[in-house]
Protein backbone atom coordinates (compact mmCIF):
# COMPACT_ATOMS: atom_id res chain seq x y z
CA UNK A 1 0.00 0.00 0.00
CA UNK A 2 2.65 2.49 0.50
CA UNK A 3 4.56 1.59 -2.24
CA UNK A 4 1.03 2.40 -4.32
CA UNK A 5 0.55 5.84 -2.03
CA UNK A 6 4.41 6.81 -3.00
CA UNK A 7 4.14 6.14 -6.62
CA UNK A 8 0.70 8.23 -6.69
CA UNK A 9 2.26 11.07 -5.21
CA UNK A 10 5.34 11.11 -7.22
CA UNK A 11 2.48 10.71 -10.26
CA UNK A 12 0.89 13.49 -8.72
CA UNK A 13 4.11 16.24 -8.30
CA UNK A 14 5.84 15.21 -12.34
CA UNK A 15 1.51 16.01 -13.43
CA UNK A 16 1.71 19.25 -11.71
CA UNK A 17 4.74 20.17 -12.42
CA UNK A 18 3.88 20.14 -16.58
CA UNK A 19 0.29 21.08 -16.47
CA UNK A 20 0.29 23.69 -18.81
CA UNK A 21 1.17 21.68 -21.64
CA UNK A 22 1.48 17.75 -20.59
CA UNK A 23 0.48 16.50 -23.88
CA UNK A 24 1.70 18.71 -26.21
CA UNK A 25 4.22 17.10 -28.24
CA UNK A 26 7.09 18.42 -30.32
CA UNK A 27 6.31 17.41 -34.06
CA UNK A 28 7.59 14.08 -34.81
CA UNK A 29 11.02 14.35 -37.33
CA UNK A 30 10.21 14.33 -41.38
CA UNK A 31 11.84 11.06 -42.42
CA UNK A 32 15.76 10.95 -43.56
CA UNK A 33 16.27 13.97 -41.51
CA UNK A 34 18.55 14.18 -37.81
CA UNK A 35 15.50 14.09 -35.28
CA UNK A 36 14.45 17.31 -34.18
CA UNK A 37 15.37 17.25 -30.74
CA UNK A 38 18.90 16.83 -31.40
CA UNK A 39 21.55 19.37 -30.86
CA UNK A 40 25.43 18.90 -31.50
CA UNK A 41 26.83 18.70 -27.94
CA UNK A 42 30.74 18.55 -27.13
CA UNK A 43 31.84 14.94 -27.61
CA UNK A 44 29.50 14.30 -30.67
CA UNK A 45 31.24 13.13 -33.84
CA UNK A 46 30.50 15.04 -37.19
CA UNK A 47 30.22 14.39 -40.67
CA UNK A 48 30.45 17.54 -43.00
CA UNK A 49 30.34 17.15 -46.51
CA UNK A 50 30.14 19.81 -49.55
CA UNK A 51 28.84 17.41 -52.50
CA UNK A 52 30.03 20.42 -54.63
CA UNK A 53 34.00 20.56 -52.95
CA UNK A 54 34.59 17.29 -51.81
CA UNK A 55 38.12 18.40 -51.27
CA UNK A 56 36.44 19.85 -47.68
CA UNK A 57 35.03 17.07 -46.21
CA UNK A 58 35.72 16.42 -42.84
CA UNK A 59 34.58 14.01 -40.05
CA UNK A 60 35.58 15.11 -36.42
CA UNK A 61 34.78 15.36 -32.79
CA UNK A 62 33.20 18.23 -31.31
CA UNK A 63 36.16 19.51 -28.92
CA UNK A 64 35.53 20.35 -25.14
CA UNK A 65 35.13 24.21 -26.34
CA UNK A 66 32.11 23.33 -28.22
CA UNK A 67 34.54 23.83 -31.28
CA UNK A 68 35.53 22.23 -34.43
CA UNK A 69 38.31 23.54 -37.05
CA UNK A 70 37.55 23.59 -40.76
CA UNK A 71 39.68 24.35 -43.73
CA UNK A 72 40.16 28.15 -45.10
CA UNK A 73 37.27 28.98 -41.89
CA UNK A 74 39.05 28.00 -39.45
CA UNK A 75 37.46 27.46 -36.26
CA UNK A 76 33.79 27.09 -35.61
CA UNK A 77 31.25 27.15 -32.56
CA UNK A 78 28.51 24.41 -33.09
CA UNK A 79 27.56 22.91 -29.85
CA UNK A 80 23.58 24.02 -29.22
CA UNK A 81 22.88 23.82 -32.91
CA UNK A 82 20.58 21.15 -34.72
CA UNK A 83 22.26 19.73 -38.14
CA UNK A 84 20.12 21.88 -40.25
CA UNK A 85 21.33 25.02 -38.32
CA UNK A 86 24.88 24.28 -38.92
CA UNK A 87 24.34 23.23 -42.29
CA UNK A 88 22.67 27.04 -43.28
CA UNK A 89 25.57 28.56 -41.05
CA UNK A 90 28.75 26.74 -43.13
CA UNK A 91 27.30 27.47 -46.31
CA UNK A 92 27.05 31.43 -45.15
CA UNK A 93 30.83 30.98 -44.28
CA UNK A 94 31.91 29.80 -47.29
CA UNK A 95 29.61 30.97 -49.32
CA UNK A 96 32.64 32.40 -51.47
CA UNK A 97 34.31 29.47 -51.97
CA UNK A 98 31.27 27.21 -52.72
CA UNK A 99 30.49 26.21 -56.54
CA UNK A 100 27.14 24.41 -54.85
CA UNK A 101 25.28 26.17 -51.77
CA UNK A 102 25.31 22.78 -50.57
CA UNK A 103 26.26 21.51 -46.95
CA UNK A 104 25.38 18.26 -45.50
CA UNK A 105 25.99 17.59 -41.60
CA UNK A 106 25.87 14.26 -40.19
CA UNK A 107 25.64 13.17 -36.58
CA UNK A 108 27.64 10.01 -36.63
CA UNK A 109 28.13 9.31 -32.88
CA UNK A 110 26.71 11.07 -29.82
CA UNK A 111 26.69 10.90 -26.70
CA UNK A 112 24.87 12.03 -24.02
CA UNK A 113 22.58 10.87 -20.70
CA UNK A 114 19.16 10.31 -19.95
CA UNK A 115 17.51 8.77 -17.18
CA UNK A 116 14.58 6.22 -16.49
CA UNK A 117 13.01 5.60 -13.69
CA UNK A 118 9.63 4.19 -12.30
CA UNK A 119 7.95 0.76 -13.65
CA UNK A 120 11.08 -0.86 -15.64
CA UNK A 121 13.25 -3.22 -14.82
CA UNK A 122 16.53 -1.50 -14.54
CA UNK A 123 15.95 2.14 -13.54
CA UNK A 124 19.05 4.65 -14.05
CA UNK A 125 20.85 6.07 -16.17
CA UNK A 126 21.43 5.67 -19.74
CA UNK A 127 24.31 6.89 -22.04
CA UNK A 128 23.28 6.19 -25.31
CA UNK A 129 25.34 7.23 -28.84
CA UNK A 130 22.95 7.78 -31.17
CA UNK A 131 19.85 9.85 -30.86
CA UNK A 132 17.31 7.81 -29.42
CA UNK A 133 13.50 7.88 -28.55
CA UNK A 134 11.67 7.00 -25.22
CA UNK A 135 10.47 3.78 -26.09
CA UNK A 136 13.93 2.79 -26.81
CA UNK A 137 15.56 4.22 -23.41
CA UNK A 138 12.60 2.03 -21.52
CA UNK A 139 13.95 -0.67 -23.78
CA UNK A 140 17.98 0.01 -22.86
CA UNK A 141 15.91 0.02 -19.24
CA UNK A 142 15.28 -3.33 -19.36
CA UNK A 143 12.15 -3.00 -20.65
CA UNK A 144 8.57 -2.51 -18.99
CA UNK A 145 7.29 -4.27 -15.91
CA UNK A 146 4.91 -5.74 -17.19
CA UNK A 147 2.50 -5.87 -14.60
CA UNK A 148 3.40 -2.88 -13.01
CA UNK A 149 3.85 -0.23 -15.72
CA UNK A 150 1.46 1.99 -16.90
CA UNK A 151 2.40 2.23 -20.86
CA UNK A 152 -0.31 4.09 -22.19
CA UNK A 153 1.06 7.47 -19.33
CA UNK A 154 4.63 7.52 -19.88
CA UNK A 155 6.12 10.65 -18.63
CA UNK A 156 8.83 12.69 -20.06
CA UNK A 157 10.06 15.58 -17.80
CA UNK A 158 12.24 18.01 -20.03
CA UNK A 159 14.06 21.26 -18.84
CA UNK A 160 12.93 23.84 -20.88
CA UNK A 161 13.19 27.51 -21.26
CA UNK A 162 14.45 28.02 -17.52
CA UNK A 163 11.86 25.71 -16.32
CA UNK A 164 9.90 22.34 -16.58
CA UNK A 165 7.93 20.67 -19.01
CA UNK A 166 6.27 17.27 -19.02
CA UNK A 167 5.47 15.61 -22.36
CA UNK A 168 2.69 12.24 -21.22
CA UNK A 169 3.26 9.88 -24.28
CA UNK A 170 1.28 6.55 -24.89
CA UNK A 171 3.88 4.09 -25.88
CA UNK A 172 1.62 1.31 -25.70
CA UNK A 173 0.03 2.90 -29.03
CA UNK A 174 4.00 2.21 -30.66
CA UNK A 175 4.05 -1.02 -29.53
CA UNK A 176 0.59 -2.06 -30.78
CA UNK A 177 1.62 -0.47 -34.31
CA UNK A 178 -1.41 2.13 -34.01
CA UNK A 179 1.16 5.16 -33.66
CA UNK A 180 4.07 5.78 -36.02
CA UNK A 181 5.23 9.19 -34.05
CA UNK A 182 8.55 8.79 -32.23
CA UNK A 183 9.30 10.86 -29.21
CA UNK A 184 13.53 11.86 -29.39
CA UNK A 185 14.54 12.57 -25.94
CA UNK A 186 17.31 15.48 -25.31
CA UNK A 187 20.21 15.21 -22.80
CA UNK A 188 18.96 15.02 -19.38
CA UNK A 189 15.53 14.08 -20.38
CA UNK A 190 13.87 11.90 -17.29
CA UNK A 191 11.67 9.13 -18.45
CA UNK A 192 9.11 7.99 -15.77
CA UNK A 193 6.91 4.90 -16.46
CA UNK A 194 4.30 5.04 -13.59
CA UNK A 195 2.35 1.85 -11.89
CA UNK A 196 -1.10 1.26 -13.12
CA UNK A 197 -3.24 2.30 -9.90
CA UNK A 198 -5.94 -0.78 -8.68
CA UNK A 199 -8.11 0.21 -5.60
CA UNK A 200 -8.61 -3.39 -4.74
């Protein structure tokens, strides 16, 4: 029973805490494209290619700085930035030296933390490389307990903006095949999977 009172209550503070918008979700990525809630973040490994000047293409690691070095450019800030920004911001900076205003960045290794906690079999933290959505961090979790967890009230808890925001997704809908959408969690992201409540 007080297992059941603590998980309602911790139910109770993550609902509060994003009731102005729990189920308003950030649009799901177009397909091909770096998910949307990705940003470059030091440690990351890039792929930067100009299909037009081959002779620049580089793959490196975002430095400690936030930094990267490029040829004739020099050196560049790009931690914070999604693909697409960085791709519009390199062709600006060589926008001289470019036959094709063409830029393609890659994210080919990342790596950042999330956590999981609540209904799942190994709560904690998670380090993953690759972007990665909150059905898959329950799944590096161990997976759902299955008859514990709540799937259809997942919780995401996101900082935001100088504050909270809590994002309630129905994975149970992805795992039944009924919903194609894909949440992509950002660093720091907490995953809860609450207990389904039974009065009896």
């Amino acid at each position: 029973m007080r297992r059941r009172v603590a998980a309602l209550c911790m139910f109770l503070v993550l609902g509060i805490a994003g009731c102005d918008t729990p189920n308003e979700l950030p649009p799901a990525p177009k397909a091909g494209s770096q998910p949307e809630a990705q940003t470059i973040s030091e440690g990351d490994v890039l792929k930067i290619a100009f299909p037009g000047s081959p002779n620049l293409d580089t793959t490196q690691q975002v430095r400690r700085d936030g930094r990267i070095s490029l040829t004739i450019v020099g050196e560049v800030v790009v931690t914070g930035m999604t693909p697409a920004n960085l791709e519009k911001h390199l062709v600006g900076l060589y926008s001289s030296q470019l036959v094709s205003k063409e830029v393609n960045v890659t994210v080919v290794s990342s790596s950042f933390s999330v956590f999981v906690t609540g209904a799942v079999i190994r709560p904690g933290k998670i380090q993953p490389d690759h972007p990665i959505t909150a059905l898959e961090a329950v799944m590096e979790a161990g997976g759902f307990i299955s008859d514990k967890a709540d799937m259809k009230a997942v919780v995401v808890v996101r900082q935001e903006n100088g504050g909270t925001k809590n994002y309630t997704l129905n994975l149970k809908e992805i795992l039944d095949g009924k919903s194609g959408a894909s949440f992509y969690l950002k660093p720091f992201d907490i995953v809860y999977v609450p207990d389904k409540f039974s009065w009896f």
